[in-house]
Protein backbone atom coordinates (compact mmCIF):
# COMPACT_ATOMS: atom_id res chain seq x y z
CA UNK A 1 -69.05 20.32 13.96
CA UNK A 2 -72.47 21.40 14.96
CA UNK A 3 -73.53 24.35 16.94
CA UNK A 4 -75.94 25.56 19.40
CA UNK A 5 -76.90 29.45 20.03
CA UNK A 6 -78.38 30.97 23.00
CA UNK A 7 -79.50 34.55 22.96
CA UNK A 8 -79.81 35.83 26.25
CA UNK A 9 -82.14 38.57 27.21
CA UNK A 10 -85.62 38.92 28.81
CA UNK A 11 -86.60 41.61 26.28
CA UNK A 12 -85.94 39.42 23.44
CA UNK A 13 -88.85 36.80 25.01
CA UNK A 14 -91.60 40.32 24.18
CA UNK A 15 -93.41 39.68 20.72
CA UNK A 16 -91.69 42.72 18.87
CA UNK A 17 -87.81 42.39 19.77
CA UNK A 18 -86.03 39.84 16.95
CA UNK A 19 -82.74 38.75 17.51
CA UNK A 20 -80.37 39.59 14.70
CA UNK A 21 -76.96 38.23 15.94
CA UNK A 22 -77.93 34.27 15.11
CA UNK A 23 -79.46 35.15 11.71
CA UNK A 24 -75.35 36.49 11.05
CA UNK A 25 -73.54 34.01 12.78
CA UNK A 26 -75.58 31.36 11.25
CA UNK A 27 -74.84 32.43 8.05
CA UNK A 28 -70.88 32.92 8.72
CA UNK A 29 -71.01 29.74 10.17
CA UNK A 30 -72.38 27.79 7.51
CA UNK A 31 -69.93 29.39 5.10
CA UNK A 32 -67.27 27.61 6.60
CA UNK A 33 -69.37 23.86 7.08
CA UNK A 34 -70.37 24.46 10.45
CA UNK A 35 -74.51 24.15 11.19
CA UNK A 36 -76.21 25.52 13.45
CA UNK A 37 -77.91 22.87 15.29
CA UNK A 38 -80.51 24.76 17.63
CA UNK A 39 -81.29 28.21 19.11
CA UNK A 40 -82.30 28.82 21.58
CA UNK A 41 -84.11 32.57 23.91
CA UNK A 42 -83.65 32.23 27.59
CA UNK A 43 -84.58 34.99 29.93
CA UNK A 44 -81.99 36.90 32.70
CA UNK A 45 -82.49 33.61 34.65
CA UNK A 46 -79.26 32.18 36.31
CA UNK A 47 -80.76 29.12 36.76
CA UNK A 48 -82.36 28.40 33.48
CA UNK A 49 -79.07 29.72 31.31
CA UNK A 50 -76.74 27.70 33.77
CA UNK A 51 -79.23 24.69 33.41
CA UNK A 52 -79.04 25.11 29.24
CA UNK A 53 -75.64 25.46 28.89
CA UNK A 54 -74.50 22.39 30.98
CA UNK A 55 -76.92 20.61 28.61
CA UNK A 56 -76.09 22.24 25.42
CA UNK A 57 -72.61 21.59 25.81
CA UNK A 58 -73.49 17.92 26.13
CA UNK A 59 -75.13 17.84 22.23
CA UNK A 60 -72.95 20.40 20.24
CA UNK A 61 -68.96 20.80 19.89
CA UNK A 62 -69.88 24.72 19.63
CA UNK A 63 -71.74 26.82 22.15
CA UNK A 64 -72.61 30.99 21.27
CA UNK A 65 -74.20 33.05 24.03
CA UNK A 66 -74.66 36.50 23.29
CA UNK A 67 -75.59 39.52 25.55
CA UNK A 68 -76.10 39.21 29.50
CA UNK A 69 -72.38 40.85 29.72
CA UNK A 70 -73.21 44.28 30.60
CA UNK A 71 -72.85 45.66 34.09
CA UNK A 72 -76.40 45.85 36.27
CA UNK A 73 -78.34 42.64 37.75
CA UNK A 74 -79.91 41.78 35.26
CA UNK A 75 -77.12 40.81 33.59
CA UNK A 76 -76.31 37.14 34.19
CA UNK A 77 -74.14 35.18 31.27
CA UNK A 78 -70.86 35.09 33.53
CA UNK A 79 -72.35 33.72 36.20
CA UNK A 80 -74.22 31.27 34.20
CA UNK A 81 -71.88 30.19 32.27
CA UNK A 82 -69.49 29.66 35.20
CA UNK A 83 -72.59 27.50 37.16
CA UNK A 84 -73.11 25.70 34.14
CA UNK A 85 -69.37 24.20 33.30
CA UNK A 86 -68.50 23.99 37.18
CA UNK A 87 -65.80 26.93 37.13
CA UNK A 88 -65.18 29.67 39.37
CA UNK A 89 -65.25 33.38 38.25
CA UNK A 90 -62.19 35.17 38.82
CA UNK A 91 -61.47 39.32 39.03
CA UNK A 92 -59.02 40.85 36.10
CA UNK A 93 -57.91 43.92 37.66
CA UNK A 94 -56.71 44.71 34.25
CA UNK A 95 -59.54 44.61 32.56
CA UNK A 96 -61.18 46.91 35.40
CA UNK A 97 -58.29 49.33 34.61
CA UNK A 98 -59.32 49.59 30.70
CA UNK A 99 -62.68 49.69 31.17
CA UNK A 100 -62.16 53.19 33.73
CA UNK A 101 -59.85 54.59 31.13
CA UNK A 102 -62.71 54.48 28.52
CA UNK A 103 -64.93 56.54 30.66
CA UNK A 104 -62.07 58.90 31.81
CA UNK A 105 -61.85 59.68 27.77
CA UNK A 106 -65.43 60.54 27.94
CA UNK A 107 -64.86 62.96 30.93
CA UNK A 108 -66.78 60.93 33.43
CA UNK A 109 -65.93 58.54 36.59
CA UNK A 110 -66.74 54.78 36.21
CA UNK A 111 -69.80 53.90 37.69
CA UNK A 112 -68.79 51.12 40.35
CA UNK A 113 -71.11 48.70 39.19
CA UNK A 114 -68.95 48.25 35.96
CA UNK A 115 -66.32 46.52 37.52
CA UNK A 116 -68.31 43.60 37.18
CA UNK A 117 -67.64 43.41 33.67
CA UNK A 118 -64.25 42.61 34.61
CA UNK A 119 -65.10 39.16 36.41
CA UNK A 120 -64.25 36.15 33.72
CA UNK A 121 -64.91 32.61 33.64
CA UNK A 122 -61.56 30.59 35.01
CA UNK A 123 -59.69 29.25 32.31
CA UNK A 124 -61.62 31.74 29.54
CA UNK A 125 -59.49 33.80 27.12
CA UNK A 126 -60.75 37.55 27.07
CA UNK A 127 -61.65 39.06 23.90
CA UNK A 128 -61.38 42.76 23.78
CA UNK A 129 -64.29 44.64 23.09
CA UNK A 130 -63.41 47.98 20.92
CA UNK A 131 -66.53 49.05 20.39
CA UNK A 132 -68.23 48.67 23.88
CA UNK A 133 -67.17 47.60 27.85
CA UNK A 134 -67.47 44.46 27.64
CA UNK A 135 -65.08 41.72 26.90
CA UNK A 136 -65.91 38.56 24.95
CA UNK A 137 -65.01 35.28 26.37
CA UNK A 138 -63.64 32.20 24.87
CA UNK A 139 -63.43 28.84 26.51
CA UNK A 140 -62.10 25.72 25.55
CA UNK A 141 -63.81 23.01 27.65
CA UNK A 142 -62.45 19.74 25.80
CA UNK A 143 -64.77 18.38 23.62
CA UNK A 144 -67.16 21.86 23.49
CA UNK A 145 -66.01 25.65 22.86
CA UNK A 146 -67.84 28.35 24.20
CA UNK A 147 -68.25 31.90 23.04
CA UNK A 148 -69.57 34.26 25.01
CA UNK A 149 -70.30 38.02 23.20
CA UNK A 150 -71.44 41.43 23.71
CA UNK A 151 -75.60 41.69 23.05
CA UNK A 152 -74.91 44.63 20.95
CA UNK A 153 -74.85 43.74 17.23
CA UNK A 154 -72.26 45.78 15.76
CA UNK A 155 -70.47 44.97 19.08
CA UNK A 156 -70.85 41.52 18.38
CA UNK A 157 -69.70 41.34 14.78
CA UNK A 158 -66.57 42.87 15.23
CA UNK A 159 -65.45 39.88 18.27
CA UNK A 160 -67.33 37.18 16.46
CA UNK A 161 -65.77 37.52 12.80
CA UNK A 162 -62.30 37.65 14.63
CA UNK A 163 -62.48 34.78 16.52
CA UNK A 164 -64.33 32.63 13.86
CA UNK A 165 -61.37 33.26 11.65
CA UNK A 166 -58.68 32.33 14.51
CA UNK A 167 -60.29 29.47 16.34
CA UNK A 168 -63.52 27.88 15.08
CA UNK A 169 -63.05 28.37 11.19
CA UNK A 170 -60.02 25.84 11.36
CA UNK A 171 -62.08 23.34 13.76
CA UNK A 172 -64.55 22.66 10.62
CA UNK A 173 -63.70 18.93 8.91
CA UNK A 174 -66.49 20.02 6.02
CA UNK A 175 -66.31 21.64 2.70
CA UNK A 176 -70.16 22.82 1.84
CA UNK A 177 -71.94 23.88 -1.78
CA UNK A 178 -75.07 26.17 -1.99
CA UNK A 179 -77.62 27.13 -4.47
CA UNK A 180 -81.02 28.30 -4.15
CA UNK A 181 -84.34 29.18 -5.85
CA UNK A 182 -87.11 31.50 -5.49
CA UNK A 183 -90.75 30.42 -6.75
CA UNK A 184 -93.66 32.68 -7.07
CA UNK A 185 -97.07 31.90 -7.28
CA UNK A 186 -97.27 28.70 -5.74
CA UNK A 187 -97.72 27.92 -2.34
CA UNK A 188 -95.09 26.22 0.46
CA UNK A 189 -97.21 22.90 0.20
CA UNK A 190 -97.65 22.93 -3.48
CA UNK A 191 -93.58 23.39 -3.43
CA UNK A 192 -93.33 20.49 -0.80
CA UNK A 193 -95.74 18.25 -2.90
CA UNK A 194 -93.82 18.82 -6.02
CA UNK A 195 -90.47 18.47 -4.86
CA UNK A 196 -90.17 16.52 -1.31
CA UNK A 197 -90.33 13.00 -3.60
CA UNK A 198 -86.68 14.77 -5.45
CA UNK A 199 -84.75 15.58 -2.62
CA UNK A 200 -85.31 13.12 -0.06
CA UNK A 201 -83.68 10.77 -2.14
CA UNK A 202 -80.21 12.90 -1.41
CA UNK A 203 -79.73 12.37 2.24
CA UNK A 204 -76.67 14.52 2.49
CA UNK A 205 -78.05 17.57 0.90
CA UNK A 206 -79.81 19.43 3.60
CA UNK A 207 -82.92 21.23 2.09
CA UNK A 208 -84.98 24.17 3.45
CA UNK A 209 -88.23 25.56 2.33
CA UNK A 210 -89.07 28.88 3.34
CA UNK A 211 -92.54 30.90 2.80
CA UNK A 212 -92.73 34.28 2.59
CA UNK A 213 -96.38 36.29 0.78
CA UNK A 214 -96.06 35.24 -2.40
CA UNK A 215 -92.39 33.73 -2.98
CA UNK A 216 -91.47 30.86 -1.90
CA UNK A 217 -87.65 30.00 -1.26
CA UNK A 218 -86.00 26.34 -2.03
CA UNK A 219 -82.22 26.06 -0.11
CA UNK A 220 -80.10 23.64 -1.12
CA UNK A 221 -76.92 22.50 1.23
CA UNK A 222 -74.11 20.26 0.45
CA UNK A 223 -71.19 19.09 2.62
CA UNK A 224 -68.40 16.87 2.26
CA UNK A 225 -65.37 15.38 4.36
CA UNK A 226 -63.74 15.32 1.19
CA UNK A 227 -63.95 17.85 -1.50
CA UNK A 228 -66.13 20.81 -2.59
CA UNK A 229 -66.17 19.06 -5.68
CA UNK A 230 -68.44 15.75 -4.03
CA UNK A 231 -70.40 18.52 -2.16
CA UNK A 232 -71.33 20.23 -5.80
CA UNK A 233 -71.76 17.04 -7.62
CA UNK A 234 -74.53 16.36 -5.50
CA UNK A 235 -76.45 19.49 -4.96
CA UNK A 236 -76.40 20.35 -8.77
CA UNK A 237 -78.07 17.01 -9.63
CA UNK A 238 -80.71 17.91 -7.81
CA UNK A 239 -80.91 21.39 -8.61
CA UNK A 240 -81.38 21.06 -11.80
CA UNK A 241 -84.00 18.35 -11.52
CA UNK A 242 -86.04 20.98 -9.16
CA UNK A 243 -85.44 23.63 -11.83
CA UNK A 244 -86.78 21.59 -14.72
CA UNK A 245 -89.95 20.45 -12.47
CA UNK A 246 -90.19 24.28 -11.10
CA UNK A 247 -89.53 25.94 -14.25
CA UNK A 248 -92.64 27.79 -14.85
CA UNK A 249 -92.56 29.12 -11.25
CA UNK A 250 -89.00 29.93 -11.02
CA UNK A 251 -88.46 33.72 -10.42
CA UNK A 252 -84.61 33.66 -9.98
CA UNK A 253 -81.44 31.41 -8.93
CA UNK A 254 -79.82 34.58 -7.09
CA UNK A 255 -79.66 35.44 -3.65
CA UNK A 256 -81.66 38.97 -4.32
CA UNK A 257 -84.74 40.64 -3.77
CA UNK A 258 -87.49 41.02 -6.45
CA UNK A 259 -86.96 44.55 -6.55
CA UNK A 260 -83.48 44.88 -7.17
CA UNK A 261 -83.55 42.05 -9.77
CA UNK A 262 -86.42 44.46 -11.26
CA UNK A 263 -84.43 47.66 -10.86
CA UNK A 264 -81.98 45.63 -12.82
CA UNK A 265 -83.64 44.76 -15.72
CA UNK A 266 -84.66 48.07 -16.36
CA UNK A 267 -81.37 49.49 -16.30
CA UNK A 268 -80.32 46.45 -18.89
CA UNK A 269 -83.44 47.80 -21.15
CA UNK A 270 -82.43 51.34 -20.15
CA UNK A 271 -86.59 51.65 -19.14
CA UNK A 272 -88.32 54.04 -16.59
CA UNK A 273 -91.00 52.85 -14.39
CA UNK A 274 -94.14 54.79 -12.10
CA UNK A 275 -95.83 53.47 -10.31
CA UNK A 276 -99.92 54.41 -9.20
CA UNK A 277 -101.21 52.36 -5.85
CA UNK A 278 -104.04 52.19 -3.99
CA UNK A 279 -104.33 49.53 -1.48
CA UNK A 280 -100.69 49.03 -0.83
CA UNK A 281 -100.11 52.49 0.45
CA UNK A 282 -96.41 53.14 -0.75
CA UNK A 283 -95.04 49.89 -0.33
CA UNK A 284 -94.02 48.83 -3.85
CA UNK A 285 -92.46 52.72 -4.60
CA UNK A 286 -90.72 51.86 -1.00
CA UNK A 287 -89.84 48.58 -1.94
CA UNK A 288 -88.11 49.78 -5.35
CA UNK A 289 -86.49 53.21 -3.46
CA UNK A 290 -84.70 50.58 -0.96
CA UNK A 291 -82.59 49.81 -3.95
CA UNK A 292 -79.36 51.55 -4.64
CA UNK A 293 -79.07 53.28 -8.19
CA UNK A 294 -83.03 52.62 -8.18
CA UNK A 295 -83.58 56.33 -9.31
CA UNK A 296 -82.04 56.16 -12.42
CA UNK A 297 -84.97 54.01 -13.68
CA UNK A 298 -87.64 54.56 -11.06
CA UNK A 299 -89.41 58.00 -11.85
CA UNK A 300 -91.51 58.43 -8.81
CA UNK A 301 -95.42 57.12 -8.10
CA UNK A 302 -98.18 58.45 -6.64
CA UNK A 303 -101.09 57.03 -3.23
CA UNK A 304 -104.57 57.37 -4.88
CA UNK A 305 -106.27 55.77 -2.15
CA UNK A 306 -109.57 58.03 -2.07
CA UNK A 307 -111.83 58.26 -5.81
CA UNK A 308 -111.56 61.92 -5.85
CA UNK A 309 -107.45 61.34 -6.35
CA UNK A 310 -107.93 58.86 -8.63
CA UNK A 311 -109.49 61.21 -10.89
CA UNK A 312 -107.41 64.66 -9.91
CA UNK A 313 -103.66 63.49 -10.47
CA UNK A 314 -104.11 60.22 -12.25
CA UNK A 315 -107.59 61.33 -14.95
CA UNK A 316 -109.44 57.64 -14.11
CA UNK A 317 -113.25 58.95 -15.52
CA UNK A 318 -115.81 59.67 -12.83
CA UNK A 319 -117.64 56.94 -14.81
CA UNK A 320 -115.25 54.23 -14.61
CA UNK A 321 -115.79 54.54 -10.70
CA UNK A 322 -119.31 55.01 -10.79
CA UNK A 323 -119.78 52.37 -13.40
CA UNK A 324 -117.01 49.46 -12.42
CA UNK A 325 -115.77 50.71 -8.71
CA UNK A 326 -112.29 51.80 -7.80
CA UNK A 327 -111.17 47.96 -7.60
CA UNK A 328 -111.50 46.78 -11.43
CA UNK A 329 -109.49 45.98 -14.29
CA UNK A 330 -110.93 49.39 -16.02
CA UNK A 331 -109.47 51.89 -12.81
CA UNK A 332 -106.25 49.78 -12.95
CA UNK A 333 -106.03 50.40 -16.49
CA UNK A 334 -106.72 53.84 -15.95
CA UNK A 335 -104.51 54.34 -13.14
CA UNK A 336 -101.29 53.08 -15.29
CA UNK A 337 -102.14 54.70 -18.83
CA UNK A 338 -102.79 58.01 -15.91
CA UNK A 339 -99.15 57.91 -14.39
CA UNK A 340 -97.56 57.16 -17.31
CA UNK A 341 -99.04 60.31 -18.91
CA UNK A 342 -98.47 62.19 -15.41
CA UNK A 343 -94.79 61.30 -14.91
CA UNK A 344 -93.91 60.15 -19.01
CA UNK A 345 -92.11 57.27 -17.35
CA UNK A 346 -91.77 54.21 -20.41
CA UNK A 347 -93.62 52.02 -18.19
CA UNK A 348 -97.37 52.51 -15.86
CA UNK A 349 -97.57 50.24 -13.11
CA UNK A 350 -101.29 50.36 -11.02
CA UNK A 351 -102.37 48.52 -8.14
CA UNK A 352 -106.02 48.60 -6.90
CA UNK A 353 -107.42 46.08 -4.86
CA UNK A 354 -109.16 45.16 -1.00
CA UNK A 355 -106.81 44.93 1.31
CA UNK A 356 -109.35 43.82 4.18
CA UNK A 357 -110.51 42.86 6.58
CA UNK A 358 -113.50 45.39 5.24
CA UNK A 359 -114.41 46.64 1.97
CA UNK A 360 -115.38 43.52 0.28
CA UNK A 361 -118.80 43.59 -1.98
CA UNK A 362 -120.76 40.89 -4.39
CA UNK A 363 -118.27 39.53 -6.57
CA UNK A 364 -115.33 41.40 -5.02
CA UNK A 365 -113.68 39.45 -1.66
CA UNK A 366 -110.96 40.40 0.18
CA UNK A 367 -107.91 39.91 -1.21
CA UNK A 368 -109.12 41.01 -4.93
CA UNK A 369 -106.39 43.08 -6.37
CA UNK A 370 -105.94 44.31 -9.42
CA UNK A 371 -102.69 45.05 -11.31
CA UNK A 372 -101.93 46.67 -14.89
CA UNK A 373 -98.99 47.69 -16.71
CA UNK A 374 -99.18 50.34 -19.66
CA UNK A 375 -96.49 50.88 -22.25
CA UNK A 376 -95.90 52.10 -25.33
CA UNK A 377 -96.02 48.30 -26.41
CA UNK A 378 -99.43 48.34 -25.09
CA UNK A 379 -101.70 47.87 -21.62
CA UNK A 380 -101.58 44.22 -19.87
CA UNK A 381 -103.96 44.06 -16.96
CA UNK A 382 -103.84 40.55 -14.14
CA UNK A 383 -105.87 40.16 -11.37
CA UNK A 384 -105.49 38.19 -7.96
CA UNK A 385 -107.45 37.24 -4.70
CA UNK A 386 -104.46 36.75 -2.26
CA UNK A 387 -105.56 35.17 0.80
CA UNK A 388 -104.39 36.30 4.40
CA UNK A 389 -104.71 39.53 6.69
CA UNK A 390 -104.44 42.95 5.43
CA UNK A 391 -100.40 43.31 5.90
CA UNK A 392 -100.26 39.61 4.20
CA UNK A 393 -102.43 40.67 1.15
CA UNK A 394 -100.26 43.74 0.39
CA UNK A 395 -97.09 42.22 0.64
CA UNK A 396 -98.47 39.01 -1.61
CA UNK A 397 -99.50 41.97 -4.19
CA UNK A 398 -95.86 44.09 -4.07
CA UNK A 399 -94.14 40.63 -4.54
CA UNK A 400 -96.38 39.30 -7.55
CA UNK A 401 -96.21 42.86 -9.25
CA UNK A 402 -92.36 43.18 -9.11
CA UNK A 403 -92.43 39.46 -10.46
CA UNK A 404 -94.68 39.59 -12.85
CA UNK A 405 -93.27 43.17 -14.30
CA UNK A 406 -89.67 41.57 -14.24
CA UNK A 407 -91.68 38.51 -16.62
CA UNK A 408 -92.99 40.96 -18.65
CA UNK A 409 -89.81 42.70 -19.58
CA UNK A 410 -88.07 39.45 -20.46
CA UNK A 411 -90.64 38.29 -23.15
């Protein structure tokens, strides 16, 4: 079984909206062998939505819409959806009934314009909506089931885990296997070069290669009509093939971030970490802080971005600047050995660097950062030019730091 989802909404078409719902229901979906075969953003357009659902219906056994079910103009699934499969739209005074007794709760009349929420597609079992006014929809239309949901995500959750466990979970003929890899310090091509010659060779392993700054992902996806058991055969041959050809870039086989994998292996070592940054602003103390149980190892860090910080809370010598600049291995090293001593943390981490797109000087381009770590084992000091724009170059720089700090606790 394959599927299709449309997100409906002309806000999600602006450049800083992201739709959340298909990123969960592909994920739940997979879990139980179904794909997701396209998505697809379509604007409060009756004709357009009608127009993609009669077509989508035509390629996948599995058709998601979410939002377009509220009550003003603009909202347009139910109509759609109805133009789209040929069916008429018919009036649940019911449903009108439940949806005025919410509002009485709250103490106010129904606005009128709510009772179209009550209109469903003929033939469509309604979904009640306890979290919001409006109903999901499912429809069985032979060889293709449609879903219509509430826009809202944790709306949406609540109708969509339900019904996937009652109606679509059963529908799947697959069992599926996953593992998965993340690679640092090596680019998306490199990875491709390396490794498309391996897995093209399994053409019922399904695998993904995502890029992020400065870690590179490697999904592996098995199904079979049979057994889990064929599905794992297959996908841990070729795991392990792409581990032994990865191995010196592998960061981790889990499914978690770089920080909490960090956070982790100073717990195991029972080690405290500060941090001193410069031109990442916050980020990599932020980064570790989104981690829960983080503050039992994380001590705190401190922004130096100007000079005359660098010297007041973290003691980097007036010289050093004057002599080397505020981006060299001797500030970094004077930044960690300084917040160690400020915060008596076991471990210093620093991070100076050029961020961009200005600031760059002979022998220092954009993207030059430097990185040091000082312990009581001693002081090791790395340094990278990361390509990409500003945001790019300090997320490359958070990601190799917690990477390379995680590498340096394990030797």
């Amino acid at each position: 079984m394959r599927a299709i989802f449309i997100a409906v909404g002309s806000e999600l078409l602006e450049k800083d909206k992201i739709d959340t719902n298909s990123i969960y229901m592909a994920q739940k979906l997979q879990e139980t062998g179904i794909l997701t075969d396209m998505k697809v953003v379509v604007g409060d357009d009756i004709t357009n939505l009608s127009w993609i659902v009669k077509n989508a219906c035509k390629r996948a056994q599995l058709l998601i819409i979410t939002g377009g079910l509220g009550p003003t103009e603009d909202d347009i699934t139910r109509e759609a959806v109805a133009e789209g499969l040929k069916r008429d739209l018919e009036f649940k005074e019911e449903i009108a009934a439940d949806i005025a007794e919410r509002f009485k709760k709250r103490g106010i009349p129904m606005p009128e314009i709510n009772t179209r929420q009550a209109f469903i597609v003929q033939g469509a079992e309604v979904l009640p909506n306890p979290m919001g006014t409006a109903p999901g929809q499912y429809i069985d239309d032979e060889n293709c089931k449609i879903l219509l949901l509430p826009g809202p995500p944790h709306e949406m959750r609540a109708l969509f885990d339900k019904v996937l466990e009652e109606k679509i979970a059963p529908l799947s003929n697959y069992y599926i296997y996953k593992r998965m890899f993340k690679f640092g310090a090596i680019t998306e091509s490199e990875t491709d070069s390396m490794l498309a010659e391996l897995y093209t060779r399994y053409k019922n392993i399904r695998t993904t290669i995502l890029a992020s700054p400065g870690l590179i992902e490697v999904h592996l996806l098995g199904r079979s009509r049979k057994t889990v058991e064929e599905a794992q055969t297959a996908v841990d041959e070729l795991a392990e093939k792409i581990k032994e050809r990865m191995k010196d870039f592998l960061v981790t086989e889990r499914d978690s971030s770089l920080e909490q994998l960090l956070v982790e292996e100073l717990k195991t070592r029972k080690l405290t970490l500060s941090v001193a940054e410069s031109c990442t602003g916050g980020g990599l103390g932020n980064r570790i802080t989104n981690v829960p149980g983080s503050s039992e190892v994380f001590l705190g860090g401190v922004i130096a971005y100007s000079n005359e910080l660098k010297m007041k809370l973290l003691g980097v010598k007036e010289n050093t600047l004057k002599r080397h600049g505020a981006v060299s291995k001797d500030t970094a090293r004077e930044m960690a050995q300084g917040i160690r001593a400020l915060t008596g943390s076991d471990i210093g981490l620093s991070i100076t660097g050029i961020a961009g797109p200005g600031g760059a000087a002979v022998g220092k381009p954009v993207g030059l950062v430097f990185i040091h770590f000082a312990s009581e084992k001693g002081d090791t000091g790395v340094y990278q030019i990361f390509p990409g724009e500003r945001d790019v170059v300090k997320t490359r720089t958070i990601n190799y730091s917690l990477s390379l700090l995680r590498k340096q606790l394990e030797t």
